[in-house]
N, C-alpha and C. Protein backbone atom coordinates (compact mmCIF):
# COMPACT_ATOMS: atom_id res chain seq x y z
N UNK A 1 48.65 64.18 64.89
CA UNK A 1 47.68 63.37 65.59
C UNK A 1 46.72 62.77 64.58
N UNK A 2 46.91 61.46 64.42
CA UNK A 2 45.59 60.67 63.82
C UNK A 2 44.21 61.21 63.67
N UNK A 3 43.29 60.83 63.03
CA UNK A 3 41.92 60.98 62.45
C UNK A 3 41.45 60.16 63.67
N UNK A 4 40.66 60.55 64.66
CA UNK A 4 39.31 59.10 65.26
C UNK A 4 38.26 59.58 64.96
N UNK A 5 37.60 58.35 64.38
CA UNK A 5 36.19 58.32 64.14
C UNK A 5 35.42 58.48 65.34
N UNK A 6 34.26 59.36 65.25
CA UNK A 6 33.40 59.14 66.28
C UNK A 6 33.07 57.55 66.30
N UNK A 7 32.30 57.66 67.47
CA UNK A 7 31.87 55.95 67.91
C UNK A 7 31.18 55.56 67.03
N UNK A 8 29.91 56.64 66.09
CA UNK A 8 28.64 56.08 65.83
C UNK A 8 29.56 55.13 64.29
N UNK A 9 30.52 56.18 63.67
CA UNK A 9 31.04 55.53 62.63
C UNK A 9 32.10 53.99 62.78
N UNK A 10 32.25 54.15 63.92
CA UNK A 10 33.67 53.40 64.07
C UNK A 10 32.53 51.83 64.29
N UNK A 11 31.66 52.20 65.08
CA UNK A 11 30.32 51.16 64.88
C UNK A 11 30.35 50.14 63.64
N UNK A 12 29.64 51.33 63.11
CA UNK A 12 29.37 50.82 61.74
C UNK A 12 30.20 50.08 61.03
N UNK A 13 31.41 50.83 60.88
CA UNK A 13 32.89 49.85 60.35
C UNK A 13 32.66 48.57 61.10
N UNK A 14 32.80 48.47 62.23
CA UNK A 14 33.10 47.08 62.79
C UNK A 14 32.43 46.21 62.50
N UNK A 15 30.60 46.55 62.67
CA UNK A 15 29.67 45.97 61.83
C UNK A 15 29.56 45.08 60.66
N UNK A 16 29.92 46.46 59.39
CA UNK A 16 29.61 45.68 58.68
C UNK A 16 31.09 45.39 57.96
N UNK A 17 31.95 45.81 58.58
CA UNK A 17 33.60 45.21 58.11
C UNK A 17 34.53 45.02 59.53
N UNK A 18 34.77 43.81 59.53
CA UNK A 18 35.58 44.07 61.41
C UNK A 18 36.86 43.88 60.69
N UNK A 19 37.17 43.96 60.97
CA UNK A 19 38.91 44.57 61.04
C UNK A 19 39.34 43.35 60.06
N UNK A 20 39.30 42.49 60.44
CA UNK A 20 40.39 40.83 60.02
C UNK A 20 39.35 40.70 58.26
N UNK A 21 38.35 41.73 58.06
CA UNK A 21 37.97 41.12 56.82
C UNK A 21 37.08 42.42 56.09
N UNK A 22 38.04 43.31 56.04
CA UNK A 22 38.04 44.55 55.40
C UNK A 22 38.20 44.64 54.16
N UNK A 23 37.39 45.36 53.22
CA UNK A 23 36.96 45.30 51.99
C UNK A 23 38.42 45.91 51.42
N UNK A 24 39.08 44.86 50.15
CA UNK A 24 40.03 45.31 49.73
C UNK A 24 40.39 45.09 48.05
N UNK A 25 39.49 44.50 48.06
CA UNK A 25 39.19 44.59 46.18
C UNK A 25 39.40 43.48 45.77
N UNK A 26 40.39 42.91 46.26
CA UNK A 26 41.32 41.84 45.80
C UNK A 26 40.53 40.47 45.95
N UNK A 27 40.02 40.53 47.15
CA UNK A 27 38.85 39.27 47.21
C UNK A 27 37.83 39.04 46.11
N UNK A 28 36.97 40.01 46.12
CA UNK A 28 36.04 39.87 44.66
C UNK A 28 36.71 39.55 43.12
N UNK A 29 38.06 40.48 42.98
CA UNK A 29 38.93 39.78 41.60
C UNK A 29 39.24 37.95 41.93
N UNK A 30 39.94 37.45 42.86
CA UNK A 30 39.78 35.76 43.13
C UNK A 30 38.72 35.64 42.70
N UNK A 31 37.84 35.53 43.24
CA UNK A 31 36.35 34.63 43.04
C UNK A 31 36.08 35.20 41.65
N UNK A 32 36.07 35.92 40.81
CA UNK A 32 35.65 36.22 39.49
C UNK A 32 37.13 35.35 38.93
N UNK A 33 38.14 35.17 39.07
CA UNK A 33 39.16 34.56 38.44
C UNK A 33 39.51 32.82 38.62
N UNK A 34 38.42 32.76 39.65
CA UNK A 34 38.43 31.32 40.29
C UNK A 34 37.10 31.05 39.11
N UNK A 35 36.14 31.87 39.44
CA UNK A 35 34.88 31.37 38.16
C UNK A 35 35.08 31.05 37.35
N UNK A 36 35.92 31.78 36.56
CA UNK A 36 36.36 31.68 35.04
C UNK A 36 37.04 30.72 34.67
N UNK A 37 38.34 30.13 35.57
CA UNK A 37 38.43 29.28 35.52
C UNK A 37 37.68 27.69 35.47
N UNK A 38 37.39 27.98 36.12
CA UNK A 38 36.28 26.84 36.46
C UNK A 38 35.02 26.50 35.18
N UNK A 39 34.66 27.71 34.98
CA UNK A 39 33.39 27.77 33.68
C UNK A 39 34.71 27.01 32.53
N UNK A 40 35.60 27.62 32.48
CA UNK A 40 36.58 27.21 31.30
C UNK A 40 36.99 25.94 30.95
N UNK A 41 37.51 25.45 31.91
CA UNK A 41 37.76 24.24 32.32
C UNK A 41 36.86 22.90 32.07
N UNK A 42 35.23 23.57 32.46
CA UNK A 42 33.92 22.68 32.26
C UNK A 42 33.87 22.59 30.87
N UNK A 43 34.07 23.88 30.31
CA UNK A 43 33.81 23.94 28.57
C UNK A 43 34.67 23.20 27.88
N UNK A 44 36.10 23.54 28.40
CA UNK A 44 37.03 22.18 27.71
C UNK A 44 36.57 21.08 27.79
N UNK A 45 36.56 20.67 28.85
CA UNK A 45 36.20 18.64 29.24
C UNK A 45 34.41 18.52 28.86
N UNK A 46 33.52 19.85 28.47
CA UNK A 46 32.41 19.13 27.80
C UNK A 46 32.97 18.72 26.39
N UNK A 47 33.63 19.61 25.94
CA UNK A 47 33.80 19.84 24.28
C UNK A 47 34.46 18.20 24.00
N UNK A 48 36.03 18.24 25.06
CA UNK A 48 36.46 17.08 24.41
C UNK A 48 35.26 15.83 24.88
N UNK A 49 34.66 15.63 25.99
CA UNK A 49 33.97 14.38 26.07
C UNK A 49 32.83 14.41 24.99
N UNK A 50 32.35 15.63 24.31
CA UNK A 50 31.83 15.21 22.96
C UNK A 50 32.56 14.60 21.96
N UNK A 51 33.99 14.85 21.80
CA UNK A 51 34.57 14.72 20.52
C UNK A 51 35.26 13.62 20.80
N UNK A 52 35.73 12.98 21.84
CA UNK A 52 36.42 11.84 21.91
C UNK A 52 35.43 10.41 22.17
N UNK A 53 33.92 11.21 22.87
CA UNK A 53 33.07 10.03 23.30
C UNK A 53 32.31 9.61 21.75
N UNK A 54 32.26 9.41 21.10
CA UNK A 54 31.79 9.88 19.78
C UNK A 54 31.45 8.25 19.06
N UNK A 55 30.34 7.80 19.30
CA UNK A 55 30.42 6.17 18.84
C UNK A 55 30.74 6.04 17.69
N UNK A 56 31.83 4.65 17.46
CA UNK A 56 32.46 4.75 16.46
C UNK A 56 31.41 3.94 15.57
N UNK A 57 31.60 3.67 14.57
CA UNK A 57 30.71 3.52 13.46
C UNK A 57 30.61 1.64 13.94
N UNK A 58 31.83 1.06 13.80
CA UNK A 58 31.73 -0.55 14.26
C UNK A 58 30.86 -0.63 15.89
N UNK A 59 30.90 0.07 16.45
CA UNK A 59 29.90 -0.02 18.23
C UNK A 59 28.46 -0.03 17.49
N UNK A 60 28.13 0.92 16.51
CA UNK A 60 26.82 1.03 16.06
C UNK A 60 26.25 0.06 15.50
N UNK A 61 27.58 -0.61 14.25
CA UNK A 61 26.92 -1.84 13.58
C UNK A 61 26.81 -2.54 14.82
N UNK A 62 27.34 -2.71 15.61
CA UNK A 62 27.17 -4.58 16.63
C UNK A 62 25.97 -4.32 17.16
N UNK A 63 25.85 -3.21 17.79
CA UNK A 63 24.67 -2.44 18.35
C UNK A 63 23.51 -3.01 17.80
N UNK A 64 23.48 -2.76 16.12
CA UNK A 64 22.77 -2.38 15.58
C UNK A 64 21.84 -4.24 15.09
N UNK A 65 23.29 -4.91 15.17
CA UNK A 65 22.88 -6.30 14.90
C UNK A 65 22.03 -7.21 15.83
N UNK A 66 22.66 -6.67 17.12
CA UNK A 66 22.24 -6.94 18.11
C UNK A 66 20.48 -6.85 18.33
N UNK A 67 20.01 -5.93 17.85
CA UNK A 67 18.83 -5.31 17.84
C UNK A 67 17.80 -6.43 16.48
N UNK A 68 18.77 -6.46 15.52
CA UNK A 68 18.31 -6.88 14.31
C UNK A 68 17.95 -8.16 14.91
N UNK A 69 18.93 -9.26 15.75
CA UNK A 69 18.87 -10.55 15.92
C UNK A 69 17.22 -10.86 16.93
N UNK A 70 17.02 -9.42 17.39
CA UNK A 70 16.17 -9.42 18.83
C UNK A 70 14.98 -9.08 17.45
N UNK A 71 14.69 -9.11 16.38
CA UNK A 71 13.55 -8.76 15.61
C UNK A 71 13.03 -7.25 15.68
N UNK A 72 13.84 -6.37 16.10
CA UNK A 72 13.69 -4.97 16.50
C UNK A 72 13.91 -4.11 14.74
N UNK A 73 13.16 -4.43 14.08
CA UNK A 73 13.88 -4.08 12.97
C UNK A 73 13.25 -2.30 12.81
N UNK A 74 12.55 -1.61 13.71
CA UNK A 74 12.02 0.10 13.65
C UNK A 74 13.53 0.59 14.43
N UNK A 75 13.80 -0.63 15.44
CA UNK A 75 15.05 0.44 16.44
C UNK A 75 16.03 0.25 14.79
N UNK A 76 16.43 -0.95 14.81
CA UNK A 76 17.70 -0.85 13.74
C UNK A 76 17.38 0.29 12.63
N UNK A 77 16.58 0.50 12.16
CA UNK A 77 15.93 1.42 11.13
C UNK A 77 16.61 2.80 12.17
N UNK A 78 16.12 3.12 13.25
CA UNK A 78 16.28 4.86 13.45
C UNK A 78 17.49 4.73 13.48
N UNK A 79 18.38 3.63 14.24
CA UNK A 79 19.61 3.56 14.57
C UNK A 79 20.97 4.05 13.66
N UNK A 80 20.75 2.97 12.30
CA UNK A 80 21.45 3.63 11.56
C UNK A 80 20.80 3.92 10.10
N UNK A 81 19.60 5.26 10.71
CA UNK A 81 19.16 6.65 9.46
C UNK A 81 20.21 7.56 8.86
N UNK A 82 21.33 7.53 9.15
CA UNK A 82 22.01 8.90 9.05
C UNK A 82 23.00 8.39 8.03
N UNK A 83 22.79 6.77 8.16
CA UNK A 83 24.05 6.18 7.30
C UNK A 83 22.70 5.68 5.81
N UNK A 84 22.13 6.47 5.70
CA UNK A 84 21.17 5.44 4.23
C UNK A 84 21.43 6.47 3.25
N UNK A 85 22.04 7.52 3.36
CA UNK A 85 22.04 8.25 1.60
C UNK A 85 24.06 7.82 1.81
N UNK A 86 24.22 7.20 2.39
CA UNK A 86 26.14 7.83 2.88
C UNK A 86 26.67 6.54 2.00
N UNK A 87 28.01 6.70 1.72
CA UNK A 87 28.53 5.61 1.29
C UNK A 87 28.11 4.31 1.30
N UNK A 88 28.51 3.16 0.60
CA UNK A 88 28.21 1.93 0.57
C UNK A 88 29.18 1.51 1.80
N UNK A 89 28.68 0.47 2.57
CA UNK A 89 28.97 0.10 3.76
C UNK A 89 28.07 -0.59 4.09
N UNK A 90 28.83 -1.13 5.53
CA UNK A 90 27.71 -2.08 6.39
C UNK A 90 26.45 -1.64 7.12
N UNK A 91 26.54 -0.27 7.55
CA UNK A 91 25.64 0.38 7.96
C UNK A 91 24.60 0.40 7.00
N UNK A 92 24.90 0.81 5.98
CA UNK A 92 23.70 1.51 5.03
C UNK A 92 23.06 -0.20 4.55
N UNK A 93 23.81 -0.61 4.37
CA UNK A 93 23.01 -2.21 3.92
C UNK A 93 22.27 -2.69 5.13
N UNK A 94 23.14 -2.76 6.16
CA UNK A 94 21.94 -3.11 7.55
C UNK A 94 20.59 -2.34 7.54
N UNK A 95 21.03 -0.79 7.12
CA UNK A 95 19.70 0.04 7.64
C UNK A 95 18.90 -0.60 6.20
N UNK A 96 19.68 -0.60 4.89
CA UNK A 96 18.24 -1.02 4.16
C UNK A 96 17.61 -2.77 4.18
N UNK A 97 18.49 -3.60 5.07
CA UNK A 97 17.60 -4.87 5.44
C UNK A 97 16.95 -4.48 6.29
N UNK A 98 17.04 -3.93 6.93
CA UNK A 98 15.76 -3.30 8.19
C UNK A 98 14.64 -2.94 7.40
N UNK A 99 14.53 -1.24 6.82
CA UNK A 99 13.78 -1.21 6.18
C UNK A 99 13.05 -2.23 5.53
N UNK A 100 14.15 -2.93 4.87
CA UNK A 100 12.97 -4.37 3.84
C UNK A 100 11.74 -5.57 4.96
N UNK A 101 12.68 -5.48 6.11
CA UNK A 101 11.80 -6.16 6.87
C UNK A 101 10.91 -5.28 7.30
N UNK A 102 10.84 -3.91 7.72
CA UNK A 102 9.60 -2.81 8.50
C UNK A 102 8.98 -3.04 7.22
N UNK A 103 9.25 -2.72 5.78
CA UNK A 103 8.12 -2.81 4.56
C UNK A 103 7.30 -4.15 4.49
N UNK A 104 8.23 -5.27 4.60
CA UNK A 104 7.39 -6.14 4.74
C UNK A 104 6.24 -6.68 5.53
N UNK A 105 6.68 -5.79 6.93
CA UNK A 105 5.78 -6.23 8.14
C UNK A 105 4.49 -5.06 7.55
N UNK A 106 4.86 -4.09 7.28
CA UNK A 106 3.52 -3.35 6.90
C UNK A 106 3.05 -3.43 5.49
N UNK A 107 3.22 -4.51 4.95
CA UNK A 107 2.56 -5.08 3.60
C UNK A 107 3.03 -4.22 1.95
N UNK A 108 4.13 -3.34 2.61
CA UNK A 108 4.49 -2.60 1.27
C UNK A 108 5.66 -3.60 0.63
N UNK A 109 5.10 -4.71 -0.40
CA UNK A 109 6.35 -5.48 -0.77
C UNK A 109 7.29 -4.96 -2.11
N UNK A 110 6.22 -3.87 -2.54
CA UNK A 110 7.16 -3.25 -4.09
C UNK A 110 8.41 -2.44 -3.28
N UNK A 111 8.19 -2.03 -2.36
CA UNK A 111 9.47 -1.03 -1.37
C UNK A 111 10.61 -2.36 -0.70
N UNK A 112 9.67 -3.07 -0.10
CA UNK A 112 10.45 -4.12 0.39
C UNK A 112 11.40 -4.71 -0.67
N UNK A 113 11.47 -5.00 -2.01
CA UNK A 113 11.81 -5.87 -3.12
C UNK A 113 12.99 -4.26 -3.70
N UNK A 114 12.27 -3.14 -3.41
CA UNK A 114 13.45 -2.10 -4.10
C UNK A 114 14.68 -2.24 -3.07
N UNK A 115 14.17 -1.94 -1.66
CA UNK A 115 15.45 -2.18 -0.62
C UNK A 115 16.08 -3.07 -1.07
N UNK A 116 15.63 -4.82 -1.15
CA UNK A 116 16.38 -5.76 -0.72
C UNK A 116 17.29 -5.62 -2.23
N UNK A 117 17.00 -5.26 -3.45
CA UNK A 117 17.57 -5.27 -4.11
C UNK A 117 19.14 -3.87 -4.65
N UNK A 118 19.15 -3.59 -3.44
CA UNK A 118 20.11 -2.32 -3.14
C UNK A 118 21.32 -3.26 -1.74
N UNK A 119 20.85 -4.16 -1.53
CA UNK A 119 21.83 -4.91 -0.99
C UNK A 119 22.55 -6.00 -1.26
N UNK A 120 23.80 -5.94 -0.90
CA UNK A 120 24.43 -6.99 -1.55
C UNK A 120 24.34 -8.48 -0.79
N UNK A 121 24.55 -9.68 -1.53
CA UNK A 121 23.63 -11.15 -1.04
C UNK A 121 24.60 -11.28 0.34
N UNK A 122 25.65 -11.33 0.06
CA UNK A 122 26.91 -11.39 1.18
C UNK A 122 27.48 -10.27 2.23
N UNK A 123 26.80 -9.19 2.48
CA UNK A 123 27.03 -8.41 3.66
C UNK A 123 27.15 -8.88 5.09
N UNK A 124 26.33 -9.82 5.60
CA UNK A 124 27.13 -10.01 6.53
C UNK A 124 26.75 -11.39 6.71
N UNK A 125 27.54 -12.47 7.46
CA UNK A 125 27.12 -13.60 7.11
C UNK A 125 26.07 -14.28 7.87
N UNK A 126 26.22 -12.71 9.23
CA UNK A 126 24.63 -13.38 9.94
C UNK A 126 23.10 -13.14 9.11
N UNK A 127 23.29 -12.59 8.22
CA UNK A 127 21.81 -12.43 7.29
C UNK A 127 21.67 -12.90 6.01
N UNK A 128 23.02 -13.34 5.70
CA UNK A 128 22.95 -13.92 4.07
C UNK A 128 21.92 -14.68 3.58
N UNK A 129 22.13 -15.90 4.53
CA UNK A 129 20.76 -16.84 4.29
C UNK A 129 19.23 -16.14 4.05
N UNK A 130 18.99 -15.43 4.85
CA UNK A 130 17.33 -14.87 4.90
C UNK A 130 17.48 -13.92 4.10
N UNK A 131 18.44 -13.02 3.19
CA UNK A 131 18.51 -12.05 2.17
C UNK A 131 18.42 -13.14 0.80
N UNK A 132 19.12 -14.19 0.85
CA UNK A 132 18.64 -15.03 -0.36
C UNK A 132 17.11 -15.68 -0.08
N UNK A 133 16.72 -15.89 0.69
CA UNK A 133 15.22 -16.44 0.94
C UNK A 133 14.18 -14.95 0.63
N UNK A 134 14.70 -14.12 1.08
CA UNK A 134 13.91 -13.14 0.42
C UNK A 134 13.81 -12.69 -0.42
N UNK A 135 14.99 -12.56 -1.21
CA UNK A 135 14.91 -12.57 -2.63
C UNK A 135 13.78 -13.45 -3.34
N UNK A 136 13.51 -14.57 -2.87
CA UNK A 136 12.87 -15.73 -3.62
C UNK A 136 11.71 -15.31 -3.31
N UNK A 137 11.31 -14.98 -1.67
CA UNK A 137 10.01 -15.20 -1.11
C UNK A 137 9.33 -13.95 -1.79
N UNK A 138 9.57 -12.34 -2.02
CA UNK A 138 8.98 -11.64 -2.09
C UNK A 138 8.32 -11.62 -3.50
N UNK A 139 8.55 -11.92 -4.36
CA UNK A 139 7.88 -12.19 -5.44
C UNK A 139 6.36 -12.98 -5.33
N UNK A 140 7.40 -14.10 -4.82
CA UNK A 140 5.77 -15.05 -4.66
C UNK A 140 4.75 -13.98 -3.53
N UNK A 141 5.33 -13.21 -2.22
CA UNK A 141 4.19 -12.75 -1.61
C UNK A 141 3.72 -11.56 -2.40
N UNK A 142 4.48 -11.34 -3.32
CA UNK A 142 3.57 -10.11 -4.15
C UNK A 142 2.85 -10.77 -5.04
N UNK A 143 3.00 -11.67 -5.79
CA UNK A 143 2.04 -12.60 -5.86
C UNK A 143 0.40 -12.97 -5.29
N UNK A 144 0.80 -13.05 -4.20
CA UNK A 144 -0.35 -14.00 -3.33
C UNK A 144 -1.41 -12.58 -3.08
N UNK A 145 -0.22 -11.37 -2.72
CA UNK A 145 -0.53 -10.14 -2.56
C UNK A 145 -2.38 -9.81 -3.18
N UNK A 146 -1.60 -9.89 -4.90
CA UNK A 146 -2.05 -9.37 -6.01
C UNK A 146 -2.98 -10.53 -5.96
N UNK A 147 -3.40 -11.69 -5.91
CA UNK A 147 -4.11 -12.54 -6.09
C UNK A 147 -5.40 -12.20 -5.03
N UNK A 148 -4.89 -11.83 -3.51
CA UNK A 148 -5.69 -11.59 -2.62
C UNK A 148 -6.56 -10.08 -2.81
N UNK A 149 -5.99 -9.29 -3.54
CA UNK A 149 -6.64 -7.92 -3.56
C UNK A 149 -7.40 -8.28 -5.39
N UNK A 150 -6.97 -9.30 -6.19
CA UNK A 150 -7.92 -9.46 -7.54
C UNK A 150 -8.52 -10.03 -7.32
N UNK A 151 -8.68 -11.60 -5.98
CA UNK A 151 -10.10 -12.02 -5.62
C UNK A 151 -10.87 -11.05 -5.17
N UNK A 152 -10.62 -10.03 -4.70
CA UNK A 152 -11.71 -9.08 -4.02
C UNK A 152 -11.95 -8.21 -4.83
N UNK A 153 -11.24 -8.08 -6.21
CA UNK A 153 -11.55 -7.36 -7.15
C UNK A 153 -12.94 -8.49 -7.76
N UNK A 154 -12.52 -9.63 -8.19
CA UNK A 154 -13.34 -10.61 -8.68
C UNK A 154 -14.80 -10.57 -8.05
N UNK A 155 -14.46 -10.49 -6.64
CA UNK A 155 -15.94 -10.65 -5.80
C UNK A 155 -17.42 -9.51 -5.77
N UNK A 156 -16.27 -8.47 -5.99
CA UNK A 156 -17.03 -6.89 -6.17
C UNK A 156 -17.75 -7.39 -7.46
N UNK A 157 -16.83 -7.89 -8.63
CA UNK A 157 -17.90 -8.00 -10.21
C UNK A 157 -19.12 -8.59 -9.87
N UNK A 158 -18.61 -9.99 -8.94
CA UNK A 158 -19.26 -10.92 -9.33
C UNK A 158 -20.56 -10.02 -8.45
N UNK A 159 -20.56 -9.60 -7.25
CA UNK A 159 -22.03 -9.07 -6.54
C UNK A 159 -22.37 -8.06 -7.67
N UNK A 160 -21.90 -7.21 -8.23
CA UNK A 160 -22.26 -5.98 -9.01
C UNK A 160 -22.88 -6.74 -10.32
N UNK A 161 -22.15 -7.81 -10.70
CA UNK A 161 -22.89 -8.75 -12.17
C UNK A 161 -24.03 -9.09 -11.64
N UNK A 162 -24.19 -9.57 -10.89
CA UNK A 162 -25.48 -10.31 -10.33
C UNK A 162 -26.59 -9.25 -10.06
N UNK A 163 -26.36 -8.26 -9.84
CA UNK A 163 -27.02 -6.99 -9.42
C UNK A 163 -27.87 -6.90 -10.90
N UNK A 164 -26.54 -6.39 -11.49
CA UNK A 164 -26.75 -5.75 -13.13
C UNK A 164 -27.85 -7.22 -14.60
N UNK A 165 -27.38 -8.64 -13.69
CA UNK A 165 -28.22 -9.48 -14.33
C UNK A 165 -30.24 -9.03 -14.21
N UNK A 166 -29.96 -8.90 -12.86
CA UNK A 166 -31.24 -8.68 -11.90
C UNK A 166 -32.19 -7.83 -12.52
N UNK A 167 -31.77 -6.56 -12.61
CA UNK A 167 -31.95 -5.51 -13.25
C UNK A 167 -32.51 -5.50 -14.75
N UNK A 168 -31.62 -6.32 -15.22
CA UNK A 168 -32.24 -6.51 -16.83
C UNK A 168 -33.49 -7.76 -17.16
């Protein structure tokens, strides 16, 4: 003759397990084997969409020209940083005409004149022209530079002479 549970237990079973969904182990192994999968799966297709999405170096230059043509010459500068100690290339010459133009806009023309002279005249043929004009121009603005900071050298004598005439 069979085992019966009293009622109070047979309760409880039904409760908190009714019959059609009785604890059998096997359910909790799925769902831990369905996870894993799944986590796995995500990790593959992140890994490859890093390694296949990967901008190629020509998307960056057009990118990068693109930016240059719009007078953006700080974006072109961060854009391609990674390419200025790296091989000779189009990148690294773009990033140092950038630079020569950010030096120029902030009045450093001895930096501006070292860049431009680390590039070659013919890199690309949308900038050739204004890399030979700069060649020419930066001299003369270091020039005008030096002329504008020795008049104000001049002007300091001349109030301080006049001082020092006074005096004697």
């Amino acid at each position: 003759m069979p085992y019966e549970k009293p009622d109070s237990e047979q309760f409880l079973d039904s409760r908190f397990y009714p019959s059609h969904k009785a604890p059998s182990g096997k359910h909790g192994k799925k769902k831990f084997v369905v996870l894993l999968i799944v986590i796995l799966l995500g990790g593959i297709g992140f890994y490859a969409w890093n390694v296949f999405h990967d901008v190629s170096e020509e998307t960056l230059y057009e990118e990068a020209v693109t930016e240059a043509r719009a007078g953006q010459w700080k974006q072109v500068v961060s854009m391609t940083r990674e390419y200025m100690n790296g091989p000779e290339g189009k990148l690294k010459d773009l990033h140092m005409y950038g630079m020569t133009k950010v030096f120029i806009q902030n009045g450093q023309l001895a930096a501006a004149e070292r860049a431009l002279a680390t590039i070659p005249d013919d890199f690309d043929d949308t900038f050739t022209a204004d890399i030979k004009k700069l060649k020419n121009d930066i001299p003369e603005m270091k020039k005008e530079q030096q002329d504008k900071s020795g008049n104000a050298e001049d002007s300091q004598k001349g109030i301080s002479g006049g001082m020092d005439d006074q005096m004697k």
